[in-house]
Protein backbone atom coordinates (compact mmCIF):
# COMPACT_ATOMS: atom_id res chain seq x y z
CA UNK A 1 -28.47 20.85 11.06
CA UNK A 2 -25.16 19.88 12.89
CA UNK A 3 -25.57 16.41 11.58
CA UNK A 4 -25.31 17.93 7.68
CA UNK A 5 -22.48 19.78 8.59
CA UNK A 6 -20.22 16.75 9.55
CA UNK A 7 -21.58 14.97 7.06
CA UNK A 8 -20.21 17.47 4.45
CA UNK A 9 -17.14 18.21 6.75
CA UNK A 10 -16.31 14.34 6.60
CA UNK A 11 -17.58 13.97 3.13
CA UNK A 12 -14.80 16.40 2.75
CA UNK A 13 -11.68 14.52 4.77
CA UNK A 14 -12.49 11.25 3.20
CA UNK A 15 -12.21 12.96 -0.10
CA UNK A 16 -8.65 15.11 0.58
CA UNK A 17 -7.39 11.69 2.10
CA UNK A 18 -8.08 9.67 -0.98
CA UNK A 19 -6.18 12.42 -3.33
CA UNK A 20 -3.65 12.43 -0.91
CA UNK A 21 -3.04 8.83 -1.03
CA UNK A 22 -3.17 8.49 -4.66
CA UNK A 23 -0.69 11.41 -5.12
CA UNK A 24 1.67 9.64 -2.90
CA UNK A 25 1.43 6.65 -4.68
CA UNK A 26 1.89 7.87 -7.56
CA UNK A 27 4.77 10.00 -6.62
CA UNK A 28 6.74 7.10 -4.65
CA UNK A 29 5.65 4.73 -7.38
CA UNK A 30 8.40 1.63 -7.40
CA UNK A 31 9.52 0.65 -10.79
CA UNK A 32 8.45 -2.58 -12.27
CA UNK A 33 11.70 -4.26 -12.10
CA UNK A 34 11.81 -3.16 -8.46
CA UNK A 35 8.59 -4.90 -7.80
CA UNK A 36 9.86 -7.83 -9.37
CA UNK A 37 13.27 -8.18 -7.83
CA UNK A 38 11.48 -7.62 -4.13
CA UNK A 39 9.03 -10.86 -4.98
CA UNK A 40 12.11 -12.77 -6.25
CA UNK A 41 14.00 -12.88 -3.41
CA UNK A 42 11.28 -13.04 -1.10
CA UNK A 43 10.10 -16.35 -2.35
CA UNK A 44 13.86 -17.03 -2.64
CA UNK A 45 13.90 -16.51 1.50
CA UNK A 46 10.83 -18.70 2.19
CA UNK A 47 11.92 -21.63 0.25
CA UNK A 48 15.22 -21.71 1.79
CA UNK A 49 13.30 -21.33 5.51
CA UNK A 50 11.24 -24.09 4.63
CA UNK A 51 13.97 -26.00 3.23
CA UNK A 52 15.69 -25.26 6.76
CA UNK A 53 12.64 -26.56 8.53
CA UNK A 54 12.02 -29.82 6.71
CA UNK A 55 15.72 -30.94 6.94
């Protein structure tokens, strides 16, 4: 009996947290040419450390 209970009580966290997440993404969602500027200059950074590295 207890063991259903949880079951449906954790059933139910799992589900809330998964909404929650997606409404947060959604809501904090970083625009494409964000996205692309952040991978830009972070390959920019590890080609100059390994340019660094190898001299």
């Amino acid at each position: 009996m207890i063991a259903k209970i949880w079951k449906k009580v954790l059933l139910f966290v799992l589900i809330i947290a998964c909404l929650f997440n997606i409404v947060n993404k959604i809501v904090h969602k970083a625009s494409m040419k964000e996205e692309v500027s952040a991978s830009a200059q972070y390959v920019q950074e590890k080609l100059k450390s390994e340019q660094s590295i190898n001299q």
